[in-house]
Protein backbone atom coordinates (compact mmCIF):
# COMPACT_ATOMS: atom_id res chain seq x y z
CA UNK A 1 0.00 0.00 0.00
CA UNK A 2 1.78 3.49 -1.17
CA UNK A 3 -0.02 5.62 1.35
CA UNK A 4 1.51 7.41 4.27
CA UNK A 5 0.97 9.35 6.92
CA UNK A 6 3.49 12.18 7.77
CA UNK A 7 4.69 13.03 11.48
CA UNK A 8 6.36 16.18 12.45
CA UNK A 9 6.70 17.61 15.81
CA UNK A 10 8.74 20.76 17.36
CA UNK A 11 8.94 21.90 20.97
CA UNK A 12 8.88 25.93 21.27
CA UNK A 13 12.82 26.13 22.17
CA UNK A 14 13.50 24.08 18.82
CA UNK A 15 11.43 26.02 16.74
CA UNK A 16 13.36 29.07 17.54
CA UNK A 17 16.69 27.91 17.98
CA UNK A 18 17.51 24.96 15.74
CA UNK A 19 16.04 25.47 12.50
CA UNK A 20 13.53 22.58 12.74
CA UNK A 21 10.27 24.49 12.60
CA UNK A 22 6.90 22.44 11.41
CA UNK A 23 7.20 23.96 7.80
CA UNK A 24 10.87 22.42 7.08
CA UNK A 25 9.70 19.26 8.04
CA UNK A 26 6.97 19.40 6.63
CA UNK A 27 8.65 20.35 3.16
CA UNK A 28 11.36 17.32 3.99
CA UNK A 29 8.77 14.75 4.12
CA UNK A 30 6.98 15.85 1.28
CA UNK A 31 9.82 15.92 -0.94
CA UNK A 32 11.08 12.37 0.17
CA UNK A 33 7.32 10.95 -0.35
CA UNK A 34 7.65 12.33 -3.88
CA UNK A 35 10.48 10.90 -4.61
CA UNK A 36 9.77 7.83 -3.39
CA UNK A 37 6.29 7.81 -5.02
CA UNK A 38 4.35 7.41 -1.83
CA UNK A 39 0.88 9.22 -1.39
CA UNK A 40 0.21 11.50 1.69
CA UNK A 41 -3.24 10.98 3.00
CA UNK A 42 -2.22 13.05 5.95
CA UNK A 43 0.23 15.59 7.63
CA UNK A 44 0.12 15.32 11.62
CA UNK A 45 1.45 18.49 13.36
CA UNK A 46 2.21 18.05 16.78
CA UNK A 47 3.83 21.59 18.41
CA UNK A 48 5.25 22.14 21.99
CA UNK A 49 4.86 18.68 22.79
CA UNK A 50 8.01 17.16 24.50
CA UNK A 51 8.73 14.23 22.55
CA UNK A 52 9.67 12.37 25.95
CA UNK A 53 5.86 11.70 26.46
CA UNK A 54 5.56 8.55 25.00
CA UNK A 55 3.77 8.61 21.90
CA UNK A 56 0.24 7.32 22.42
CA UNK A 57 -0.62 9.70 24.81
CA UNK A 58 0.26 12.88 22.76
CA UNK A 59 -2.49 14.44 21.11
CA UNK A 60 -0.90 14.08 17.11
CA UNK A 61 0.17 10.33 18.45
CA UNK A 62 -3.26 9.22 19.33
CA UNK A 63 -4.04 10.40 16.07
CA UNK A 64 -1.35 9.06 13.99
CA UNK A 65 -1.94 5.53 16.07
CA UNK A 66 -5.93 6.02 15.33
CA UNK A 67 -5.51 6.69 11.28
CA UNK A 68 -2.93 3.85 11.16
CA UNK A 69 -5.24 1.21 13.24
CA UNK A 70 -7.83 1.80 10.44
CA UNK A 71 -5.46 0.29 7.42
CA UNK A 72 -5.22 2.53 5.56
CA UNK A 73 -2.03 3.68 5.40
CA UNK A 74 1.44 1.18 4.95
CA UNK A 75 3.69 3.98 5.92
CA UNK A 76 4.79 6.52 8.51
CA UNK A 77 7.25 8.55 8.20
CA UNK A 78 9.16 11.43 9.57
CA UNK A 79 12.20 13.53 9.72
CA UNK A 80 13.92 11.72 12.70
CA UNK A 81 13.79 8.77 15.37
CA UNK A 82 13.36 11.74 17.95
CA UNK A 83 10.18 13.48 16.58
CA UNK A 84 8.75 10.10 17.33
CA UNK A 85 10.15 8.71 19.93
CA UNK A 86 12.50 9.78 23.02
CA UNK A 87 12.16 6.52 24.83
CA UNK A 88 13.82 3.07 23.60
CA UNK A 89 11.19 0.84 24.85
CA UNK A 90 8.32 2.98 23.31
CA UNK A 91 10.28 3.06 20.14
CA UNK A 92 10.60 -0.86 19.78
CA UNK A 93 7.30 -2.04 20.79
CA UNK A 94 5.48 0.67 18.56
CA UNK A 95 8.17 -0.68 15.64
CA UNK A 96 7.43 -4.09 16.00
CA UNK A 97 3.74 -3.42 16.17
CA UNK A 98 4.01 -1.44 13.10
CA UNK A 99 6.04 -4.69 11.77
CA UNK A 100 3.57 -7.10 12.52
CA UNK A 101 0.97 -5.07 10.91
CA UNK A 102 3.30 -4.43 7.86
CA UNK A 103 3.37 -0.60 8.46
CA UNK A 104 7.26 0.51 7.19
CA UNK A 105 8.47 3.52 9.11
CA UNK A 106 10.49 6.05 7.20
CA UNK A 107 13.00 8.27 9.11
CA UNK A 108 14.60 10.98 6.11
CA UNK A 109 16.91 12.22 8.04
CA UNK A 110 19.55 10.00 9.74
CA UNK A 111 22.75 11.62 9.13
CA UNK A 112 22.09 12.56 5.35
CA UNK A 113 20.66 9.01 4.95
CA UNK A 114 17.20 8.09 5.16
CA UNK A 115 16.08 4.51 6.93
CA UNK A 116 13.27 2.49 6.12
CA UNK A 117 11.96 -0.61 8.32
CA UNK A 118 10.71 -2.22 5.24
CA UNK A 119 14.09 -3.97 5.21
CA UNK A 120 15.85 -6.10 7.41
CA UNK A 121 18.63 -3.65 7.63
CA UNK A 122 16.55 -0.88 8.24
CA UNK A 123 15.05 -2.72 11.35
CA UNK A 124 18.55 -3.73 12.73
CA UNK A 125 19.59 -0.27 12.32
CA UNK A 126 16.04 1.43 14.23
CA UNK A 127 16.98 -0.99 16.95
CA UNK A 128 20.40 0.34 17.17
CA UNK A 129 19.83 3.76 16.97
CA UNK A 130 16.95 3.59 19.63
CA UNK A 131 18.83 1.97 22.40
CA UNK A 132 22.09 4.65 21.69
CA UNK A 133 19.17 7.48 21.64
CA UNK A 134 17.90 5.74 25.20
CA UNK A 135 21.70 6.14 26.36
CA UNK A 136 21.99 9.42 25.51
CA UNK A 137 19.14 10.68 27.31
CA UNK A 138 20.03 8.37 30.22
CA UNK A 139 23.66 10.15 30.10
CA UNK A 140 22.46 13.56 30.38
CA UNK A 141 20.10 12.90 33.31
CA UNK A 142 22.90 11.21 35.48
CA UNK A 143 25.44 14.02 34.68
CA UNK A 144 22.97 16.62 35.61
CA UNK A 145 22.12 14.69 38.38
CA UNK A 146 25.74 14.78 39.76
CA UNK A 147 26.16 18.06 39.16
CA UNK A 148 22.78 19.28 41.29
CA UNK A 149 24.31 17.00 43.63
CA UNK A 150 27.59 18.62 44.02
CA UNK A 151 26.21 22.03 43.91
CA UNK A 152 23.90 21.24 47.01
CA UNK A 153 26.84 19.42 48.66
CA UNK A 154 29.06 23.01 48.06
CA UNK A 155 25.98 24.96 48.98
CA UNK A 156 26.21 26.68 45.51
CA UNK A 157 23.12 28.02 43.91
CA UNK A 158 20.75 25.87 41.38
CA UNK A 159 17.63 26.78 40.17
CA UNK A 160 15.02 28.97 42.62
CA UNK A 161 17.00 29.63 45.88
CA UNK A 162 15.23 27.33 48.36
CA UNK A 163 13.74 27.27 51.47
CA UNK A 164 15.92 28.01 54.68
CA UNK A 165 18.85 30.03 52.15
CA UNK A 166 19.49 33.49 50.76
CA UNK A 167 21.99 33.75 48.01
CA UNK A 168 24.70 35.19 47.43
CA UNK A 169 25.64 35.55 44.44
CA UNK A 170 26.60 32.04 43.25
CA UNK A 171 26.64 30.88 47.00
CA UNK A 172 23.83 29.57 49.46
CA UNK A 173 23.74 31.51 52.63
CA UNK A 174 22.10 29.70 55.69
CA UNK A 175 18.55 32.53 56.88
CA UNK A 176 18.23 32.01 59.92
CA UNK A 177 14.73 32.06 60.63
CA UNK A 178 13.69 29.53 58.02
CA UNK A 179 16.11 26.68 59.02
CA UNK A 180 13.87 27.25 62.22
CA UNK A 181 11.27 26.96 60.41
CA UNK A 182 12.66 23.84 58.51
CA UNK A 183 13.62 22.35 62.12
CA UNK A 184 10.10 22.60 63.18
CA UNK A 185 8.96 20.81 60.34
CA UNK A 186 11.25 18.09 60.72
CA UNK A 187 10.26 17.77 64.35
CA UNK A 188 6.27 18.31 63.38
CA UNK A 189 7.22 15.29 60.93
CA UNK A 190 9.02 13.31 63.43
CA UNK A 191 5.87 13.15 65.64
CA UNK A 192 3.48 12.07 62.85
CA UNK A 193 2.37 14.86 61.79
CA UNK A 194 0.87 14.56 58.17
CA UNK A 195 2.00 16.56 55.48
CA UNK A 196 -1.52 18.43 55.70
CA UNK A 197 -1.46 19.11 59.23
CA UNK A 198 2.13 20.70 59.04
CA UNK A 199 1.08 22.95 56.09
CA UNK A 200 -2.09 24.38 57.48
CA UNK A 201 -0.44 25.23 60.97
CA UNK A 202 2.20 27.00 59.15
CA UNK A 203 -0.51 28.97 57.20
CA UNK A 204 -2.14 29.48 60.39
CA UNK A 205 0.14 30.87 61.90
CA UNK A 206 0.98 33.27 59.08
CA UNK A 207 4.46 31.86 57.94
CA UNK A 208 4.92 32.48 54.69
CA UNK A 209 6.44 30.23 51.77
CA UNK A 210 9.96 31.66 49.97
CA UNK A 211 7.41 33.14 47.20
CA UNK A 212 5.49 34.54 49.96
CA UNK A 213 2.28 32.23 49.15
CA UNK A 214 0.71 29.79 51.46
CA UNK A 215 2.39 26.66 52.17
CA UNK A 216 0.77 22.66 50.74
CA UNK A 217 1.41 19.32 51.62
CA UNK A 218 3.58 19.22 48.73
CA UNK A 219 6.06 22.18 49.39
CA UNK A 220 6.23 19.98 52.82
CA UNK A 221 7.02 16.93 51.33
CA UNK A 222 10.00 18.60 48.81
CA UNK A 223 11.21 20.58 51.53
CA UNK A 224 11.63 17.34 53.88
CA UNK A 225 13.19 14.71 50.73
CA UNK A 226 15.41 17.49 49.83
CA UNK A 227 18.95 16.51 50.90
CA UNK A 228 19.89 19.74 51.45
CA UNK A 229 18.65 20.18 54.70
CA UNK A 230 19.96 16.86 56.15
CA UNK A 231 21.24 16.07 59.41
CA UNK A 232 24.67 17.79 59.93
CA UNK A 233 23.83 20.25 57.20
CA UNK A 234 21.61 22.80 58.64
């Protein structure tokens, strides 16, 4: 079956900053269906979706997945692995599914190449290529990970200055009156208290969050599993 349906997706940091805006994919795909004398029965634009929400739960996936359950189409294609899929397991089981039902997955970009799953090769290669894009993503987590980690361990800044700190420039300074604060929480904790009861005797009393807004169960709860404020520490 020479029908396909097209897939292109851009989050609002890409769009301005990388060059990969809706209309160059779009003109990509439609080029590459041309020339390889494929019909498009539809263009799916997905924009400011993260593409690390797995795909059947993003609104231009549950369509794509929708138009392809109805046979109609024997191709999908788009630009890259990542407009599809962020995630190696969501990758392979939608693949193979697509296999099974003899759907061939185009991707027109990879590296001035373009892969198709209609071949043996191309499905060694989507395997490949989504387990290295899986480590990748996995890499980048752990090494900012370890360096939120050192930067609370150094008492250097990172992101919004929490609770019980001032900064200082790119130092954490200690205020005073909320580590009290984050004492008696520990303590209110420590006797049982539940994360609702804490936040609504704070607001009682008129203690105010960081931000100056009221305080929730779970402000308590990130305030007490944040490392930061552990024994020795505060």
């Amino acid at each position: 079956m020479r029908k396909a349906v097209c897939y292109i997706r851009v989050s609002t940091l890409e769009q301005s900053t990388q060059g990969v805006s809706l209309e160059a994919q779009e003109e990509r795909l439609l080029a590459y269906c041309a020339m390889a004398k494929i019909e498009v029965v539809a263009m799916i634009r997905e924009e400011g979706v993260s593409g690390a929400k797995p795909l059947g739960i993003r609104p231009g996936g549950i369509e794509l997945l929708a138009l392809v359950a109805t046979k109609k189409v024997g191709h999908i294609v788009a630009l890259k692995l990542d407009r599809l899929f962020r995630d190696a397991a969501d990758a392979l089981h939608q693949s193979r599914a697509w296999d099974k039902a003899e759907i061939a997955l185009h991707l027109v970009d990879m590296g001035g190449q373009s892969l198709n799953t209609a071949s043996a090769m191309g499905r060694f290669f989507l395997n490949m290529m989504a387990g290295v894009a899986e480590l990748e993503r996995n890499l980048i987590a752990e090494r900012t990970g370890m360096a939120l980690a050192y930067k609370k361990a150094h008492r250097e800044a990172y992101a919004p200055t929490p609770y019980g700190f001032d900064r200082a420039g790119n130092s954490l300074i200690p205020n005073e009156r909320e580590m009290c604060i984050v004492v008696l929480i520990r303590t209110w904790r420590g006797e049982g208290w539940s994360l609702r009861k804490i936040a609504q005797e704070l607001n009682e009393q008129g203690t105010p969050t960081k931000n100056g807004c009221r305080w929730h169960p779970g402000t308590i709860k990130y305030l007490l599993e944040n490392n930061l404020y552990d024994a020795g520490r505060i």
